[in-house]
N, C-alpha and C. Protein backbone atom coordinates (compact mmCIF):
# COMPACT_ATOMS: atom_id res chain seq x y z
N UNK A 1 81.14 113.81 200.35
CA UNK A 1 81.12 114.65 199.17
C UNK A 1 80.83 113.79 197.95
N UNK A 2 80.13 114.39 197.01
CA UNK A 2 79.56 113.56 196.03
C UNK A 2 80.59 113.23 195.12
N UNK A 3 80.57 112.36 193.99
CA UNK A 3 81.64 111.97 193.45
C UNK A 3 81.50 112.99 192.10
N UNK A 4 82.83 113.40 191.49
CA UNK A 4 82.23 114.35 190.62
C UNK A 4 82.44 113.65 189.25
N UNK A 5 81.19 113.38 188.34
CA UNK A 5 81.30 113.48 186.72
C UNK A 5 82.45 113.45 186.28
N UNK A 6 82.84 112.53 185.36
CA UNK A 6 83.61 112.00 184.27
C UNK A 6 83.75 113.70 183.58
N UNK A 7 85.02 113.84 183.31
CA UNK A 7 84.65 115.22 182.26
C UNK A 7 84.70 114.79 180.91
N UNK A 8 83.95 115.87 179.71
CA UNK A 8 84.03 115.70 178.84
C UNK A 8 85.46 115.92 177.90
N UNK A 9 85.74 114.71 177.18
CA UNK A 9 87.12 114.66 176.77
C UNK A 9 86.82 115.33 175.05
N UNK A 10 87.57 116.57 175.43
CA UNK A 10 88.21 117.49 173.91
C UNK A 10 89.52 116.54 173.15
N UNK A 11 89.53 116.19 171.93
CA UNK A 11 90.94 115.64 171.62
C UNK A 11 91.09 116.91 170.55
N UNK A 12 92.24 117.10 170.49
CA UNK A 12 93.15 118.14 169.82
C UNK A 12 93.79 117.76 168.58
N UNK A 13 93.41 117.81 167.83
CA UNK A 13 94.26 117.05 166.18
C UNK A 13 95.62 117.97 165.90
N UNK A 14 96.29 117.40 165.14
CA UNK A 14 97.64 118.15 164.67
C UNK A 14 97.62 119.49 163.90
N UNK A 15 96.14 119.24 163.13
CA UNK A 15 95.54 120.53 162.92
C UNK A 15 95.23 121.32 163.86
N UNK A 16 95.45 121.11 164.67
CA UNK A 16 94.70 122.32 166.27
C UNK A 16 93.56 122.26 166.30
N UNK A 17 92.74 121.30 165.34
CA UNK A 17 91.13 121.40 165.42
C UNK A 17 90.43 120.34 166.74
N UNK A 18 89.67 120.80 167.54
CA UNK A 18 89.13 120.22 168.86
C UNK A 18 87.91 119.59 168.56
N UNK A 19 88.20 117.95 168.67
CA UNK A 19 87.55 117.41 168.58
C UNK A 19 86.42 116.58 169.84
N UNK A 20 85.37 117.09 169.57
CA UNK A 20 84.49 116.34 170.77
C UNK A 20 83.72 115.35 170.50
N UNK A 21 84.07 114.84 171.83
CA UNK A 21 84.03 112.69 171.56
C UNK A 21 82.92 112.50 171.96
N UNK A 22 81.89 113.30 172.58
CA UNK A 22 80.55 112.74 173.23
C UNK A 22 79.81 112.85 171.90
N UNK A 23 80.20 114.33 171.08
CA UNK A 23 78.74 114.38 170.00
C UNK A 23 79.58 114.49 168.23
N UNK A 24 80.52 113.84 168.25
CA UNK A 24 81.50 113.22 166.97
C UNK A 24 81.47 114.50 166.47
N UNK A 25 81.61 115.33 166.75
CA UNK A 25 82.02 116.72 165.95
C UNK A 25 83.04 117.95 166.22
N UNK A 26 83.64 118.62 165.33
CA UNK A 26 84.54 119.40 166.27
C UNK A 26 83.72 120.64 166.84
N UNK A 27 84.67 121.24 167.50
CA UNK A 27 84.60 122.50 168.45
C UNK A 27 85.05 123.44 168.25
N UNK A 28 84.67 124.84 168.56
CA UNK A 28 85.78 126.12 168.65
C UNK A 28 85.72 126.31 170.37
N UNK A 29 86.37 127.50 170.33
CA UNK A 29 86.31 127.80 171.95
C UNK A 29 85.49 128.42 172.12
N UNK A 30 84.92 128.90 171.93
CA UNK A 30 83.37 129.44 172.11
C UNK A 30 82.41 128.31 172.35
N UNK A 31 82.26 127.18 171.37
CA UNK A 31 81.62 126.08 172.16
C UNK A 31 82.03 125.66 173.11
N UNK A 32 83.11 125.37 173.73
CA UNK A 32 83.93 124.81 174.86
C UNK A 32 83.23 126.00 175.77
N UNK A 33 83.75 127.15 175.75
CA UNK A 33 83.05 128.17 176.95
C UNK A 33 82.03 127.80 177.13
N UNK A 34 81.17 127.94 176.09
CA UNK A 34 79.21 127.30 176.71
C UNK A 34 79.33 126.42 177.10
N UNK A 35 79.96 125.29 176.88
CA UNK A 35 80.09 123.89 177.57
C UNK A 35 80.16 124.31 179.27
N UNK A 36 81.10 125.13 179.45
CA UNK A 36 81.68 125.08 180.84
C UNK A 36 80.97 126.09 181.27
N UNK A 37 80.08 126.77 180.70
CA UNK A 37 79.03 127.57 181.35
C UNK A 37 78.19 127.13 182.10
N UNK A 38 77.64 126.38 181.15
CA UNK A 38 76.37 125.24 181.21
C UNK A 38 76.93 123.88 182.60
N UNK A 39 77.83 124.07 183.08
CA UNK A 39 78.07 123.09 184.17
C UNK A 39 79.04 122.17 183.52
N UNK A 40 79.58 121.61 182.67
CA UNK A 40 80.02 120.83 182.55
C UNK A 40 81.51 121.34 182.44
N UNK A 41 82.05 120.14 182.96
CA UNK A 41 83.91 119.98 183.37
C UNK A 41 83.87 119.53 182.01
N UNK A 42 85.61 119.84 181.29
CA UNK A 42 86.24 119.31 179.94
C UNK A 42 87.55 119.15 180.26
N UNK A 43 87.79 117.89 179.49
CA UNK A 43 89.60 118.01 179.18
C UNK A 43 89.76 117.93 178.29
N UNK A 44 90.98 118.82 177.41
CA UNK A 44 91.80 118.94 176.68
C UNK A 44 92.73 118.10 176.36
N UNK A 45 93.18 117.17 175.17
CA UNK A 45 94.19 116.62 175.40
C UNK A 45 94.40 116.71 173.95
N UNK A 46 95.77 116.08 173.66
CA UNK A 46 96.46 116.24 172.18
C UNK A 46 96.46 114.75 172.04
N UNK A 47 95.98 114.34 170.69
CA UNK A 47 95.78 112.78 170.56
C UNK A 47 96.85 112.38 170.15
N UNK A 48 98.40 113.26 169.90
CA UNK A 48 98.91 112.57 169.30
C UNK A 48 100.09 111.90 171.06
N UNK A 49 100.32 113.29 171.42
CA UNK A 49 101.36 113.23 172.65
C UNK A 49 100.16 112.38 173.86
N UNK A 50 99.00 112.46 173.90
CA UNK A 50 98.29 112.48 175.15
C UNK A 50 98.26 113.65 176.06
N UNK A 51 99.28 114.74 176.12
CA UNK A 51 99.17 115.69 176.82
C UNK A 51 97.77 116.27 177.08
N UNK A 52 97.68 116.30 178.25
CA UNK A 52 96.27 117.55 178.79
C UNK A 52 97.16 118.89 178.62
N UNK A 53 95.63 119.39 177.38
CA UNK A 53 96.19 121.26 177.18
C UNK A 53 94.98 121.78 178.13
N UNK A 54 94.35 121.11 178.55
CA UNK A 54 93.16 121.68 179.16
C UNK A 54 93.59 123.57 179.58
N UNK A 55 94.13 123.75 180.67
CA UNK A 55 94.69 124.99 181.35
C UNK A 55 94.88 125.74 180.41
N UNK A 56 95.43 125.09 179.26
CA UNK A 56 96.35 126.24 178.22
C UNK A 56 95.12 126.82 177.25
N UNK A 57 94.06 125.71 177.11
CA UNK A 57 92.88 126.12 176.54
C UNK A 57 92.00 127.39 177.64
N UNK A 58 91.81 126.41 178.86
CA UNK A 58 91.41 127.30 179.66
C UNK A 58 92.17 128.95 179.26
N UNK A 59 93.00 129.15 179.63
CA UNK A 59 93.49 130.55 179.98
C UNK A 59 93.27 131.37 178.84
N UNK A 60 93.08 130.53 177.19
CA UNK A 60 93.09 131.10 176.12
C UNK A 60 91.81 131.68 176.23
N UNK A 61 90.66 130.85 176.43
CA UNK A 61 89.77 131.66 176.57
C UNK A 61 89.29 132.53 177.47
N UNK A 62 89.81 132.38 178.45
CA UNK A 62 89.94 133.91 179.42
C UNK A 62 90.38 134.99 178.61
N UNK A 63 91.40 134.71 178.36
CA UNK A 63 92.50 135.79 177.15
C UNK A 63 91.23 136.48 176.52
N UNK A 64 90.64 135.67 175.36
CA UNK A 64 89.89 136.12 174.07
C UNK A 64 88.51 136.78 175.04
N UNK A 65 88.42 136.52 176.32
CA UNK A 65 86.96 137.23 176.52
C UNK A 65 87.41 138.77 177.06
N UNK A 66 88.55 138.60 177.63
CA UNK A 66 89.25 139.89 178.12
C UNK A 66 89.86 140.55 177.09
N UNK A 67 90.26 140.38 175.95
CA UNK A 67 90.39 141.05 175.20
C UNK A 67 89.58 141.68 174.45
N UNK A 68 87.97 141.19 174.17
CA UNK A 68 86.98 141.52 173.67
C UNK A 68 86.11 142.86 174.56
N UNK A 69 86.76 142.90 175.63
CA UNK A 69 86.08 143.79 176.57
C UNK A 69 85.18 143.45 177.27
N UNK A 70 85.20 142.37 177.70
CA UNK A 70 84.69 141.44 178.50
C UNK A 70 85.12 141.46 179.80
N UNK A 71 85.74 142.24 180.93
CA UNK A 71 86.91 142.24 181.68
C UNK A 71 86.25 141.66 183.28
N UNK A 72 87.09 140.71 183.51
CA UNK A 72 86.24 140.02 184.79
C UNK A 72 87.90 140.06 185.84
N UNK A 73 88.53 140.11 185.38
CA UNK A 73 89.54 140.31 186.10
C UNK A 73 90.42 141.51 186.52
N UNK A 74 90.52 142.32 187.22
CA UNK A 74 90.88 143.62 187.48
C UNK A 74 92.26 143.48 187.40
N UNK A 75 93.24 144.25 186.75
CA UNK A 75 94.66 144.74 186.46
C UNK A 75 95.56 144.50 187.88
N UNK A 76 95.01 144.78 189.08
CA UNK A 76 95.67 144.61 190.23
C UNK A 76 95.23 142.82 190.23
N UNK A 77 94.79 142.23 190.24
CA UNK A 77 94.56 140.63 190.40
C UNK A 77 95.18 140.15 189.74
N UNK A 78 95.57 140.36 188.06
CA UNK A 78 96.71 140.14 186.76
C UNK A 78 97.91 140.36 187.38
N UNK A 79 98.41 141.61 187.80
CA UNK A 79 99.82 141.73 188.24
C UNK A 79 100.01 140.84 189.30
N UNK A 80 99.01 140.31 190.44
CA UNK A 80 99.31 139.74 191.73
C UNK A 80 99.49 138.76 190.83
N UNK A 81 99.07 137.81 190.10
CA UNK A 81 98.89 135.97 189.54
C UNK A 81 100.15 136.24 188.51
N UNK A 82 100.93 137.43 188.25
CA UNK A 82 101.97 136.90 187.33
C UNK A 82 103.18 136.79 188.85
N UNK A 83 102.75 137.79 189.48
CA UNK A 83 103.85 137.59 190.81
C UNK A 83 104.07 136.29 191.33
N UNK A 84 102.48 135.86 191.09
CA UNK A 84 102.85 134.77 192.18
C UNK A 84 103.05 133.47 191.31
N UNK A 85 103.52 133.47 189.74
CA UNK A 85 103.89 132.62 189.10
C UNK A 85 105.85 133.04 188.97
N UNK A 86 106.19 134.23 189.50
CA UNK A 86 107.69 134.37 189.79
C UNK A 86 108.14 134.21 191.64
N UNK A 87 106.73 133.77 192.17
CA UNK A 87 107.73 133.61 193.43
C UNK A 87 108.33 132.36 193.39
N UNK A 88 109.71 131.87 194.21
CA UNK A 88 110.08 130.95 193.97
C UNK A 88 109.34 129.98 195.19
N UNK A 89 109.56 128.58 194.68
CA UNK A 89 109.19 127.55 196.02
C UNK A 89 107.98 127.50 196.00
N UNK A 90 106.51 128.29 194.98
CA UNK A 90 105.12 127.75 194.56
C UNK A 90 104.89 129.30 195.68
N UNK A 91 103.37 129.30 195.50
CA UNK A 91 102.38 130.15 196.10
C UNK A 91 101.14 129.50 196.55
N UNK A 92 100.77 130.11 197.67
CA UNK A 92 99.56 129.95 198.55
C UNK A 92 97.97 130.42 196.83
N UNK A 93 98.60 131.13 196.38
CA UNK A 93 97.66 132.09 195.54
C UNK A 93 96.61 130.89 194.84
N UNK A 94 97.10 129.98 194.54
CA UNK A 94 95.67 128.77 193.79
C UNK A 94 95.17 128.25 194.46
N UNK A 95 95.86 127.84 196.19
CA UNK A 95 94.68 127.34 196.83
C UNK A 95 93.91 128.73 197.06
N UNK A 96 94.11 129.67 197.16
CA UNK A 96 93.48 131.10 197.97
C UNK A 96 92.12 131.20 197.07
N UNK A 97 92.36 131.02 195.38
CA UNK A 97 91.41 131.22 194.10
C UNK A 97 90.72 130.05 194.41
N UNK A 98 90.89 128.90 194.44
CA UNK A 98 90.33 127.76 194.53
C UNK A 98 89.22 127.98 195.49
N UNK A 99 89.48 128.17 196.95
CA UNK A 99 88.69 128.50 198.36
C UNK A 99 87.92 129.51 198.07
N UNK A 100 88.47 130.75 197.26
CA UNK A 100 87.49 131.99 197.51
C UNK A 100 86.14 131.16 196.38
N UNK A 101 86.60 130.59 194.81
CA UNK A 101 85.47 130.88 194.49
C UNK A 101 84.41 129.34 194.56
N UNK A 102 85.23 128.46 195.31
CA UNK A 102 83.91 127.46 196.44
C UNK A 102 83.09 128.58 197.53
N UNK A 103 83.72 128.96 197.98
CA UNK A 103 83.01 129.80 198.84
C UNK A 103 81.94 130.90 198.10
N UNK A 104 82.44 131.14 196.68
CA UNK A 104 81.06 131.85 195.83
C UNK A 104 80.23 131.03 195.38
N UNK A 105 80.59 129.65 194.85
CA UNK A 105 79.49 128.73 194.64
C UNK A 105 78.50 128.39 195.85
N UNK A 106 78.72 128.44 196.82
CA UNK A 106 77.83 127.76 198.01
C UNK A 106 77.39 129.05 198.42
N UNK A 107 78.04 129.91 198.60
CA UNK A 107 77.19 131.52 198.84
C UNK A 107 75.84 132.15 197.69
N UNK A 108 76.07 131.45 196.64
CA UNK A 108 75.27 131.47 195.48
C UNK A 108 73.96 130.14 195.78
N UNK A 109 74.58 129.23 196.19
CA UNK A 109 73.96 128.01 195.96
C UNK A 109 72.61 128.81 197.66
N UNK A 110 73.02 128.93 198.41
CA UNK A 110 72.11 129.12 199.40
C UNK A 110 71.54 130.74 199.16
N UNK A 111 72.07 131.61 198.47
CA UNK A 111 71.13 132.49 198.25
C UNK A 111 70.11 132.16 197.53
N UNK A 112 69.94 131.42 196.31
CA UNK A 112 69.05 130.55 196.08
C UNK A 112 67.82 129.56 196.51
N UNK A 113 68.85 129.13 197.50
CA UNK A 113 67.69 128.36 198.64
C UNK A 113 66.98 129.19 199.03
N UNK A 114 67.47 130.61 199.56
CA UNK A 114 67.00 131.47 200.81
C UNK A 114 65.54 131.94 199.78
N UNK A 115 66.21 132.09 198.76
CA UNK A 115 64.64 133.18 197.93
C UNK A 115 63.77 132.16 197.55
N UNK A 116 64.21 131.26 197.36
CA UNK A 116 63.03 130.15 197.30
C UNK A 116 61.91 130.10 198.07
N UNK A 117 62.46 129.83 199.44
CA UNK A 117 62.07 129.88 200.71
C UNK A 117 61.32 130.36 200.86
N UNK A 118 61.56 131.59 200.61
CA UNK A 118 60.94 133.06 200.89
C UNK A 118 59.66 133.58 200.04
N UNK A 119 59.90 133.02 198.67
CA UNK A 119 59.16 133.71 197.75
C UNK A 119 57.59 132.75 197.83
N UNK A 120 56.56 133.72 198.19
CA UNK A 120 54.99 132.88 197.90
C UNK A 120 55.03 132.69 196.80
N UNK A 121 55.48 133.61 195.47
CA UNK A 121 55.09 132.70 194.32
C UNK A 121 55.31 131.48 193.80
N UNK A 122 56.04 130.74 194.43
CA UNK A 122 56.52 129.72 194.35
C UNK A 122 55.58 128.81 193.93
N UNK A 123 54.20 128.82 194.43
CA UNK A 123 53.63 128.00 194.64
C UNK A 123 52.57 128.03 193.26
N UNK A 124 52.65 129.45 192.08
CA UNK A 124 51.82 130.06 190.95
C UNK A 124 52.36 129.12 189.94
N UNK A 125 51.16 129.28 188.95
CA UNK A 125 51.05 128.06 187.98
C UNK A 125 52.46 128.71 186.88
N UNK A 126 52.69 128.19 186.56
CA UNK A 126 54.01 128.79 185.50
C UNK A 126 55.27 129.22 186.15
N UNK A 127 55.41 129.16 187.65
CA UNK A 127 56.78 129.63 188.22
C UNK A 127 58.08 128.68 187.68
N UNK A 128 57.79 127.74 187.54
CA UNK A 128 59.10 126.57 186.87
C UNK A 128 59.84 127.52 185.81
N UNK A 129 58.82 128.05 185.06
CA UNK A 129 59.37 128.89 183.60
C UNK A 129 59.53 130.54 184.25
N UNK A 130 59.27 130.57 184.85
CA UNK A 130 59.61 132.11 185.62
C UNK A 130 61.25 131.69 186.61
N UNK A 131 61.16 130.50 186.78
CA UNK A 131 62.21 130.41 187.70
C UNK A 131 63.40 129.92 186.93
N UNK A 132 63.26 129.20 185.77
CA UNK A 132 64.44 128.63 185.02
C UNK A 132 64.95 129.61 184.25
N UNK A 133 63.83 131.18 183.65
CA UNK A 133 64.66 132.07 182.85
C UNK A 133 65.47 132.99 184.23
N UNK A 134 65.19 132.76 185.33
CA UNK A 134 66.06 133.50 186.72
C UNK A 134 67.20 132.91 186.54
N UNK A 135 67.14 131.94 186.26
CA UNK A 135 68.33 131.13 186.26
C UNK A 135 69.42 131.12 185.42
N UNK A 136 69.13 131.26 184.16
CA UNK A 136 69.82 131.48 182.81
C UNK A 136 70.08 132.85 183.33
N UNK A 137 69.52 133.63 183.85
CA UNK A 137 69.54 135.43 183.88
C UNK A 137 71.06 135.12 184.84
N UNK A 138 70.90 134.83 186.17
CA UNK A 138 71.98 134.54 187.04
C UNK A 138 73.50 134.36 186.65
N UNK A 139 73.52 133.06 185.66
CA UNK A 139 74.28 132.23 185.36
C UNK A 139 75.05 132.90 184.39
N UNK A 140 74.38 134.00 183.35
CA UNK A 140 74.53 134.69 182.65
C UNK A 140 75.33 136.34 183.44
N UNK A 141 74.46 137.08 184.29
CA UNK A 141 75.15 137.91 185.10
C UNK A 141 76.57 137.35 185.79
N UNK A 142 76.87 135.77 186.27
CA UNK A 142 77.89 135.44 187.29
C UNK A 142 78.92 134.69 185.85
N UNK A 143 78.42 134.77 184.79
CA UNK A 143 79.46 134.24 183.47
C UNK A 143 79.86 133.04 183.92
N UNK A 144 78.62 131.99 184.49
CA UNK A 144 78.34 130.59 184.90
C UNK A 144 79.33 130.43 185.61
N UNK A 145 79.80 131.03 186.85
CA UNK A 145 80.85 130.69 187.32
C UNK A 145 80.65 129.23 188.10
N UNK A 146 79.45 129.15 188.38
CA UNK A 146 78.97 127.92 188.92
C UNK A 146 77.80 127.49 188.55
N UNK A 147 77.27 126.25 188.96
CA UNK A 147 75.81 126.03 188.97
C UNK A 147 75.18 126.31 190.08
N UNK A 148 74.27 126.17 190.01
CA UNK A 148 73.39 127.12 190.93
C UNK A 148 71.82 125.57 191.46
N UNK A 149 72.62 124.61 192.40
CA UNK A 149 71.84 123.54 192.99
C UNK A 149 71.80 123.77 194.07
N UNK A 150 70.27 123.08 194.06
CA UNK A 150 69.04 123.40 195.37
C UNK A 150 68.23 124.39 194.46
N UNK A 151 68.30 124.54 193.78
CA UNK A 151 66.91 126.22 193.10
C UNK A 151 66.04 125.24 192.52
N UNK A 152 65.18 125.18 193.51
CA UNK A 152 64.17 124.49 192.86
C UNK A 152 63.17 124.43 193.80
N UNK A 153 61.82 124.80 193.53
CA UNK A 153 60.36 124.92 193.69
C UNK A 153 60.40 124.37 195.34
N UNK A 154 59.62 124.51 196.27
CA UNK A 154 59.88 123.83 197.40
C UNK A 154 58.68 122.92 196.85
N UNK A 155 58.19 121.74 197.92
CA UNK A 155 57.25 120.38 197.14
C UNK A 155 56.01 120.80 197.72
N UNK A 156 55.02 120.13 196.68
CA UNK A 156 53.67 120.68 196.96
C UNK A 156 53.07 120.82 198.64
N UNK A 157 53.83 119.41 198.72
CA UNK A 157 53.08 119.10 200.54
C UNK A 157 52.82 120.37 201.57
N UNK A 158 54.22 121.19 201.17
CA UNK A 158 54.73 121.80 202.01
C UNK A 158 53.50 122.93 202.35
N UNK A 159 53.02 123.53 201.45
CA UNK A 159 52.07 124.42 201.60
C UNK A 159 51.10 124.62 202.82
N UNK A 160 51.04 125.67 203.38
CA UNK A 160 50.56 126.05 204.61
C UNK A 160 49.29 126.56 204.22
N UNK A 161 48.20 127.05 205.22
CA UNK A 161 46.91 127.50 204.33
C UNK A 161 46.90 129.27 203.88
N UNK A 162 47.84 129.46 205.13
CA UNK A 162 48.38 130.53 205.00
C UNK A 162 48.76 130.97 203.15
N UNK A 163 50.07 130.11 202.71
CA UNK A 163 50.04 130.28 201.42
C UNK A 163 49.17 130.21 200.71
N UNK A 164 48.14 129.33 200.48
CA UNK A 164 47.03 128.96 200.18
C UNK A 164 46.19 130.09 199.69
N UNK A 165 46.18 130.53 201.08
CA UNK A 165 45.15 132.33 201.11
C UNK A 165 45.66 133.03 200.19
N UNK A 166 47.16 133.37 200.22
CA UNK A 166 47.69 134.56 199.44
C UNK A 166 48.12 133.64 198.54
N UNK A 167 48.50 132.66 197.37
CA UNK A 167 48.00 132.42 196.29
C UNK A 167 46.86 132.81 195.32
N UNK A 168 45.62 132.67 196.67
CA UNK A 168 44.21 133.06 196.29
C UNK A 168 44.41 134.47 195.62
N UNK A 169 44.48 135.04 196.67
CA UNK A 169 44.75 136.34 196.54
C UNK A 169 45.42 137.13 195.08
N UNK A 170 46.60 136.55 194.96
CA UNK A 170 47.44 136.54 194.11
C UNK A 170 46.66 136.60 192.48
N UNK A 171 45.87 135.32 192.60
CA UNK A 171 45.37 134.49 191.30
C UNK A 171 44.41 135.77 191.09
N UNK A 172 43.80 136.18 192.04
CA UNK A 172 42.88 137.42 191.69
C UNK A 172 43.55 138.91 191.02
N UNK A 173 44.07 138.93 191.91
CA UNK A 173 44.73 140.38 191.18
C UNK A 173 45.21 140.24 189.73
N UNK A 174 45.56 139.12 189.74
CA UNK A 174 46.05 138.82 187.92
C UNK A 174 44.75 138.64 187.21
N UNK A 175 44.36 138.08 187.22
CA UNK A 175 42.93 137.83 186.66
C UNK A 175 42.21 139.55 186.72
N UNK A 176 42.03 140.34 187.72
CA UNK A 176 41.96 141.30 187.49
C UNK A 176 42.67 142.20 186.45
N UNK A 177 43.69 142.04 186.73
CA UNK A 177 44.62 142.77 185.68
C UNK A 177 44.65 142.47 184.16
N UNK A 178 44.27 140.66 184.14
CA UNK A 178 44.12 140.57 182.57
C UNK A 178 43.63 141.05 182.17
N UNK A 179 41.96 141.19 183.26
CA UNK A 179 40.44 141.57 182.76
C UNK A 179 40.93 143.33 181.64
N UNK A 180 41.53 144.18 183.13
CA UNK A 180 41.91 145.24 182.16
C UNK A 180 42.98 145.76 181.19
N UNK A 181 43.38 144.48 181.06
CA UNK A 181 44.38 144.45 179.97
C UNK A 181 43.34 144.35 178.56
N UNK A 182 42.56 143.54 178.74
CA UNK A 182 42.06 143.03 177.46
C UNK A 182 41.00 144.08 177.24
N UNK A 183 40.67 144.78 178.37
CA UNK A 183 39.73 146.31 178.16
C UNK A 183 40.51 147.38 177.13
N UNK A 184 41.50 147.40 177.35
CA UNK A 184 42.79 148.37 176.90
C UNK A 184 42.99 148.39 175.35
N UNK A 185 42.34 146.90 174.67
CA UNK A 185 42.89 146.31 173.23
C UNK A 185 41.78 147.04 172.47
């Protein structure tokens, strides 16, 4: 398993203002969310105690997106996670969250592969930019729950003549279609 990235360290001033150490400027939680949209791990800490608030940040902004009407968590899943913060002797319930949503990242990560795979356009001039706004679209529908690696172009070699043909093909019908697009103006 690969080794994972250094996270980016938030320091917390006495003012409560969140300071980020990679680009010398502070933060709100709204930048922190895009941060952790966008793939990247953060910690939280208070510069004066050292404490990691990370979690406490975390949950706040869960809070503020669910309160906005944003709702990703269903009322029966809320009542189960306060239960299982009153059972005594700990709960199975964080490894259970932990497992289910690895198991959505890699279920994500190979549906990805699969349409890749699959898709002839793959091989059309401009798919990189057809395929990276899929991506933002995704990441955006799943509220970046993960990243989304392996989505990427299969390599030129690979091409069969087969594809080849229906590329051809392809390049025509568009070219057709410009033709009567630009009839239309």
């Amino acid at each position: 398993m690969a080794e994972k990235s250094k996270p980016l360290l938030i320091k917390r001033y006495a003012s409560r203002r969140l300071y980020n150490t990679e680009t010398s400027d502070y933060v709100t939680l709204d930048d922190i969310a895009t941060l952790i949209r966008e793939g990247r791990e953060v910690q939280i800490v208070d510069l004066k105690s050292g404490d990691d608030l990370t979690r406490q940040y975390l949950l706040q902004i869960i809070a503020e997106h669910e309160s906005r009407g944003e709702s990703i968590l269903p009322v029966d899943v809320l009542n189960d996670l306060v239960r299982s913060y009153m059972t005594p002797g700990g709960s199975v319930v964080p490894q259970f969250l932990q497992a289910s949503f690895e198991m959505l990242r890699d279920g994500q990560s190979q549906m990805m592969d699969k349409m890749t795979a699959i898709n002839p356009m793959a091989k059309m001039p401009g798919f990189e930019l057809m395929q990276a706004q899929q991506q933002a679209f995704v990441k955006a529908m799943t509220g970046g729950l993960g990243n989304t690696p392996g989505w990427s172009a299969p390599a030129k070699d690979e091409e069969t003549p087969e594809q080849g043909e229906d590329l051809d093909v392809i390049k025509k019908q568009l070219a057709e279609l410009q033709d009567k697009l630009s009839k239309l103006k």
